[in-house]
Each structure stands twice: as structure tokens, then as C-alpha cells.
C-alpha atoms as a PDB file:
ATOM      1  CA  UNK A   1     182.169 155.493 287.574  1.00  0.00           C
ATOM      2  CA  UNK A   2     180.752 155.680 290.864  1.00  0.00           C
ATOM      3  CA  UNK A   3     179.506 152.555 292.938  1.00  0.00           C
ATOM      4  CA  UNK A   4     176.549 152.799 294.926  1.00  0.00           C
ATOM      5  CA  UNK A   5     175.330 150.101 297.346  1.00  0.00           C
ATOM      6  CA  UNK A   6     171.799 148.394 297.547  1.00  0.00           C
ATOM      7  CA  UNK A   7     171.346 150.735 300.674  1.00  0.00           C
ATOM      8  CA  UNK A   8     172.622 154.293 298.829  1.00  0.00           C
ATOM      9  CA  UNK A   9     170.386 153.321 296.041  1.00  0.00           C
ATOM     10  CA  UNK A  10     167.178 152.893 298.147  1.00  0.00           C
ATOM     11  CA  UNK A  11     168.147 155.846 300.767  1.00  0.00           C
ATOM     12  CA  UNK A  12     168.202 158.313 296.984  1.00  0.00           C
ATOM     13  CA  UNK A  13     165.149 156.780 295.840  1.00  0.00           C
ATOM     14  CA  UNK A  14     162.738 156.754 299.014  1.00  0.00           C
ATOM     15  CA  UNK A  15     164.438 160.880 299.296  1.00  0.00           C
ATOM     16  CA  UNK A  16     163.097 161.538 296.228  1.00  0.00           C
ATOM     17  CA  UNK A  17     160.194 159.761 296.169  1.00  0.00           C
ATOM     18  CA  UNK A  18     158.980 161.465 299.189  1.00  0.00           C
ATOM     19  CA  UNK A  19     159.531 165.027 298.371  1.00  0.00           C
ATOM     20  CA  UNK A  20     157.343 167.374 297.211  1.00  0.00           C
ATOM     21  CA  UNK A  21     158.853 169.563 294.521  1.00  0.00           C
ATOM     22  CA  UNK A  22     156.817 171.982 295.181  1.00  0.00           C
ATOM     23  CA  UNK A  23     157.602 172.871 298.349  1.00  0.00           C
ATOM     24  CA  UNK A  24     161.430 172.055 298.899  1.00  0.00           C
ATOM     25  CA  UNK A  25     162.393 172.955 295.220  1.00  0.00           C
ATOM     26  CA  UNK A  26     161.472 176.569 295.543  1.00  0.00           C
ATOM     27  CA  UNK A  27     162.749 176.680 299.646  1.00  0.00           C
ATOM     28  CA  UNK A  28     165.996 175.175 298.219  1.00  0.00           C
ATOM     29  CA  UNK A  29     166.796 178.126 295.446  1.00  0.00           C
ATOM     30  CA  UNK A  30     165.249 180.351 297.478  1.00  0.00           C
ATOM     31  CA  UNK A  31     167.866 179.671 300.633  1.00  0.00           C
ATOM     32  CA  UNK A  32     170.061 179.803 298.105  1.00  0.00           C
ATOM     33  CA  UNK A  33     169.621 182.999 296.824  1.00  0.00           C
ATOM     34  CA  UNK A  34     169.156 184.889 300.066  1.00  0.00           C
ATOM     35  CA  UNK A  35     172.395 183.194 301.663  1.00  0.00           C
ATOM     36  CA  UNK A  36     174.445 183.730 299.001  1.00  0.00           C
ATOM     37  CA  UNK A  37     173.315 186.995 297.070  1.00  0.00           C
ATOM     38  CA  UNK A  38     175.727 186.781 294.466  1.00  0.00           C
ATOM     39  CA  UNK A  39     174.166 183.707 292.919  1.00  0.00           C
ATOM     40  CA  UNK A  40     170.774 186.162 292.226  1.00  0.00           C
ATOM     41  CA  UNK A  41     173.348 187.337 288.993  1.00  0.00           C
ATOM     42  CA  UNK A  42     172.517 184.219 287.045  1.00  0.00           C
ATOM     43  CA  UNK A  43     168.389 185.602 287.228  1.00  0.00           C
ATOM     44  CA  UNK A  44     168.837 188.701 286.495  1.00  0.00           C
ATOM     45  CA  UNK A  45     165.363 188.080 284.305  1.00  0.00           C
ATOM     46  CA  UNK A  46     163.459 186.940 286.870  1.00  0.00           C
ATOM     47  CA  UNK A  47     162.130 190.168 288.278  1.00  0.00           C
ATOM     48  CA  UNK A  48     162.095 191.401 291.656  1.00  0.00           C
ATOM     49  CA  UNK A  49     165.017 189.948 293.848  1.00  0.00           C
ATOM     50  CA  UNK A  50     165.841 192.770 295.950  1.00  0.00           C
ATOM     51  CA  UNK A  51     165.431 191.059 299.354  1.00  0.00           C
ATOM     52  CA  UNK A  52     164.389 188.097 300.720  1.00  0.00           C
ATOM     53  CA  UNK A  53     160.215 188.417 301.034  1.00  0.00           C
ATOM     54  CA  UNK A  54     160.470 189.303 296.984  1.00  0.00           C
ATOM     55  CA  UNK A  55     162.296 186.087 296.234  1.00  0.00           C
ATOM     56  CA  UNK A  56     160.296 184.022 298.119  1.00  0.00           C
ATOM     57  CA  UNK A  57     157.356 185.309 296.801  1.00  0.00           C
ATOM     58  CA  UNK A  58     158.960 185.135 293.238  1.00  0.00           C
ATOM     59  CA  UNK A  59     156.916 182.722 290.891  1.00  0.00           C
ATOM     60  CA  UNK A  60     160.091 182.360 288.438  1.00  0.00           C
ATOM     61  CA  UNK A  61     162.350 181.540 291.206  1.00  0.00           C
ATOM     62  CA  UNK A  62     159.857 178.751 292.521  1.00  0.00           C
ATOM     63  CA  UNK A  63     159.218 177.193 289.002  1.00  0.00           C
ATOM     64  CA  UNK A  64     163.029 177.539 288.462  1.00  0.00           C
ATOM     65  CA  UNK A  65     163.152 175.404 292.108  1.00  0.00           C
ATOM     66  CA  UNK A  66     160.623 173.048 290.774  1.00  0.00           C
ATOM     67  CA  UNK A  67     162.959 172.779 287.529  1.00  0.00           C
ATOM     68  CA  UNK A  68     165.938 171.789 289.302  1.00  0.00           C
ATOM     69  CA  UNK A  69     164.429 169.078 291.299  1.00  0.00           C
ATOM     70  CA  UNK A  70     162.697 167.543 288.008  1.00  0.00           C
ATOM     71  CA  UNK A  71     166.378 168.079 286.598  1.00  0.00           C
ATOM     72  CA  UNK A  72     167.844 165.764 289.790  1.00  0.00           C
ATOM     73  CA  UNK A  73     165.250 162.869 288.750  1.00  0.00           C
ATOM     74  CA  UNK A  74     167.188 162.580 285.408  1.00  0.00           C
ATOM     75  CA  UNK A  75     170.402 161.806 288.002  1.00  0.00           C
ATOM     76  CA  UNK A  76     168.068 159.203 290.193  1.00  0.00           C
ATOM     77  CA  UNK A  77     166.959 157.467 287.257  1.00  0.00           C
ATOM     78  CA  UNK A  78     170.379 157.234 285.439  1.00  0.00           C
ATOM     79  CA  UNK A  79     172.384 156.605 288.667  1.00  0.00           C
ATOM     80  CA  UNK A  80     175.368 155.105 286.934  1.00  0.00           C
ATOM     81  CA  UNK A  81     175.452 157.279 283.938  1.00  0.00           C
ATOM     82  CA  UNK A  82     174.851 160.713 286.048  1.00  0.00           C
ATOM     83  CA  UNK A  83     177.867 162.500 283.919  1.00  0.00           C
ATOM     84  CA  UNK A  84     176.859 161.406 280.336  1.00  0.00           C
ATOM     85  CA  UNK A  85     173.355 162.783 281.777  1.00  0.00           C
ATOM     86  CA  UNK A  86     174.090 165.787 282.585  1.00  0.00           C
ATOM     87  CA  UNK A  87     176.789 166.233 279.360  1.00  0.00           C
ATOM     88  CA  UNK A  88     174.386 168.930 277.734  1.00  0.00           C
ATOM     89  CA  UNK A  89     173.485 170.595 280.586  1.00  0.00           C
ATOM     90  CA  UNK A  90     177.081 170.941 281.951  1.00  0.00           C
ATOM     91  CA  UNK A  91     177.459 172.707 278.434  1.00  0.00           C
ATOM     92  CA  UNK A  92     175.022 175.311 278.922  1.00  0.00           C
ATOM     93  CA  UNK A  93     175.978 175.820 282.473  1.00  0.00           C
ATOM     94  CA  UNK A  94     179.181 176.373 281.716  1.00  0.00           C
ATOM     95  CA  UNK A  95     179.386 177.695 277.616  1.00  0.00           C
ATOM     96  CA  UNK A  96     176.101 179.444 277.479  1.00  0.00           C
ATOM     97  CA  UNK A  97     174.943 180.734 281.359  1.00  0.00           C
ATOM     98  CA  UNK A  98     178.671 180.745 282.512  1.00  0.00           C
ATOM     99  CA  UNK A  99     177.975 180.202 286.034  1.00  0.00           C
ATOM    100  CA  UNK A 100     180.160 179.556 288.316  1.00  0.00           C
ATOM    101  CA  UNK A 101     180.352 175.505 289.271  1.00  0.00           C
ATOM    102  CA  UNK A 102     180.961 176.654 293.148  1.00  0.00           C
ATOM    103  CA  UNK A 103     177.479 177.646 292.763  1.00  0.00           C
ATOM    104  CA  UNK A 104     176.086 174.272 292.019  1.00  0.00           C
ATOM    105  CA  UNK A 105     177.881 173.383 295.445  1.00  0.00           C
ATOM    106  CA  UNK A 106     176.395 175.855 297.291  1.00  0.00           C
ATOM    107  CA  UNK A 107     172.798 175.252 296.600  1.00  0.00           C
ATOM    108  CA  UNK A 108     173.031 171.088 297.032  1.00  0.00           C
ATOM    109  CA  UNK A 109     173.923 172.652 300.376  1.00  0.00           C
ATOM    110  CA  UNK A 110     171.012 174.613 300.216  1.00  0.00           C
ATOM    111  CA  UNK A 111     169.050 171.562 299.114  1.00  0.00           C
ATOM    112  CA  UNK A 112     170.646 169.135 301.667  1.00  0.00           C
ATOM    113  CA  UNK A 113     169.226 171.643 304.661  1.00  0.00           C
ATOM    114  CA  UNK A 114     165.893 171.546 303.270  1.00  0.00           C
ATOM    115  CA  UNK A 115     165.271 167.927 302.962  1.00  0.00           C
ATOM    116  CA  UNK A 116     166.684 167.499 306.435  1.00  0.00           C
ATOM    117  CA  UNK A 117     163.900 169.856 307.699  1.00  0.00           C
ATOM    118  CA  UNK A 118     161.447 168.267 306.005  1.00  0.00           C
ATOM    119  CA  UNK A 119     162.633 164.710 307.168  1.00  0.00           C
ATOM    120  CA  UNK A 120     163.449 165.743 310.850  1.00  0.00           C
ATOM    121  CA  UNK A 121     164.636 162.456 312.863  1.00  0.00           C
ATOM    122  CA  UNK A 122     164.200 160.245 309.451  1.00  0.00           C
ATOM    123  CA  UNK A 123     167.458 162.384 308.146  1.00  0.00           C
ATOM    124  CA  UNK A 124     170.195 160.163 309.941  1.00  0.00           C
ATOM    125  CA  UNK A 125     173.806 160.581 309.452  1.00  0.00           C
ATOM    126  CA  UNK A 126     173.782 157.085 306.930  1.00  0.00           C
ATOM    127  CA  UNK A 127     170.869 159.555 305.068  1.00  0.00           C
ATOM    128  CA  UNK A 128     172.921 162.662 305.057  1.00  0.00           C
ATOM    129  CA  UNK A 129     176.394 161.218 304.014  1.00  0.00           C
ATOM    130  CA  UNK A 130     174.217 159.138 301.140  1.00  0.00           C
ATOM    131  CA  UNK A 131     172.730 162.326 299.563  1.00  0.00           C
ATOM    132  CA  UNK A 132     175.494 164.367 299.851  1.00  0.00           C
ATOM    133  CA  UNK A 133     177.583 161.437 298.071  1.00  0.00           C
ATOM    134  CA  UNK A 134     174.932 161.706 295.484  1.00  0.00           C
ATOM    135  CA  UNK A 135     174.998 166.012 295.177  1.00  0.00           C
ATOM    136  CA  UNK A 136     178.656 165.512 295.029  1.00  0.00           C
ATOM    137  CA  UNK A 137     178.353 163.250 291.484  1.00  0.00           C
ATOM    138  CA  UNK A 138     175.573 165.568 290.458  1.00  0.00           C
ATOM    139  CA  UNK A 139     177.870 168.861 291.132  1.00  0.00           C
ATOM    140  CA  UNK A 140     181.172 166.996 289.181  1.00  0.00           C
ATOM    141  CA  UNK A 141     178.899 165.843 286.835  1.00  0.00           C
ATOM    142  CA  UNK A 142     177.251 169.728 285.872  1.00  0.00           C
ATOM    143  CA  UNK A 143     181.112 170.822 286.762  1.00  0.00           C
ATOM    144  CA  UNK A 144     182.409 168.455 283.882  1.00  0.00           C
ATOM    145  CA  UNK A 145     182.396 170.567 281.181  1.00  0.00           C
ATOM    146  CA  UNK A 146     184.316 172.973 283.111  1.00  0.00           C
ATOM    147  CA  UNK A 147     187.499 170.849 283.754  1.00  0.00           C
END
């Protein structure tokens, strides 16, 4: 089990209580996608991703976005049960999509980058090291089934 402090607790919180899904969601998959093309294999049904102006413009791959930040509120409220959260989902991640856990790496990366835009000075390094410390239980957690 994880430990958080008072501080990581309210740093995760006021993160995700200030975002708008709408907008960093979609940015995040979308940086994603266009940084590291392979991932575009696990949408293969989501219509036009042949360069970077058609996924951006891609109303699956923003709702998908959207998706995965609603999926990272389940983590924020359940912040010391994040792995028994996440138990069916690391299933069909890993059984039923069969993507690659690296993957789920690369785009908290992708997601980390976006918030910091979007927070500017208000991302400090306490803020950074906090939410990555909170992607990297999310990722193990998602990676679980895999081990």
C-alpha cells in the first residue's frame, strides 16, 4: 500500500479538481498518439489517424481522452485502494486489448506535460514529483494484471 501525506493528497485533489477534461483529456491522448505513433495500434477503430491534424480533430480520440481522465477520478477517489480499483480494468488492458503496459507510462507522461501547461508557474517541482508519484500507482496498478 502506498502512503500519501496530507500535502500529496490535497496537491491530487486541487489537480484534478481544476482541470477541465475536456480540454487536457483529449490534448493528453492526442500528444500521445502523435509522439509515439505506435500507440495509434490500440484505435485502429477510431477512424482517421493518419497524421497529426486528423487526430486532433478526431471526436473518438477526444471522448476516449475525456474517458481516461473520468477513469483517473476512480484513482483520486479510492487513493488507498488504487490497485483493487483498477483490478478489472488491468484485466481488459492486459487479457482483452493486450496493450502494452509501457504504453500506460508513456501517456501519464503525456498527461503530466499537459497539466503543467495548463498550470504554468502553479506546477512546482513539490506538484510535479506528487502527480507523477500518483501516475506511477495508477500505471502499476493498470500494469498489475500483467506481472
Amino acid at each position: 500500500m502506498v502512503v500519501w501525506t496530507e500535502s500529496e493528497l490535497s496537491i491530487i485533489n486541487s489537480i484534478f479538481s481544476s482541470l477541465d477534461y475536456e480540454d487536457i483529456g483529449p490534448k493528453a491522448l492526442c500528444r500521445c498518439l502523435i509522439v509515439y505513433p505506435w500507440t495509434q495500434r490500440y484505435f485502429g477503430g477510431f477512424g482517421n489517424l493518419y497524421n497529426a491534424a486528423a487526430i486532433k480533430s478526431n471526436p473518438n480520440i477526444a471522448a476516449h481522452g475525456i474517458k481516461i481522465l473520468h477513469g483517473l477520478d476512480r484513482a483520486v477517489k479510492n487513493m488507498d485502494g488504487i490497485k483493487e480499483t483498477y483490478a478489472e480494468l488491468s484485466t481488459l488492458h492486459s487479457e482483452k486489448l493486450h496493450v502494452d503496459p509501457d504504453n500506460f507510462t508513456l501517456l501519464g507522461n503525456c498527461l503530466t506535460i499537459e497539466i503543467a501547461a495548463k498550470l504554468g508557474d502553479g506546477f512546482t517541482a513539490e506538484t510535479q514529483g506528487t502527480f507523477q508519484k500518483f501516475m506511477a500507482v495508477v500505471v502499476n496498478a493498470l500494469g498489475k494484471q500483467y506481472h
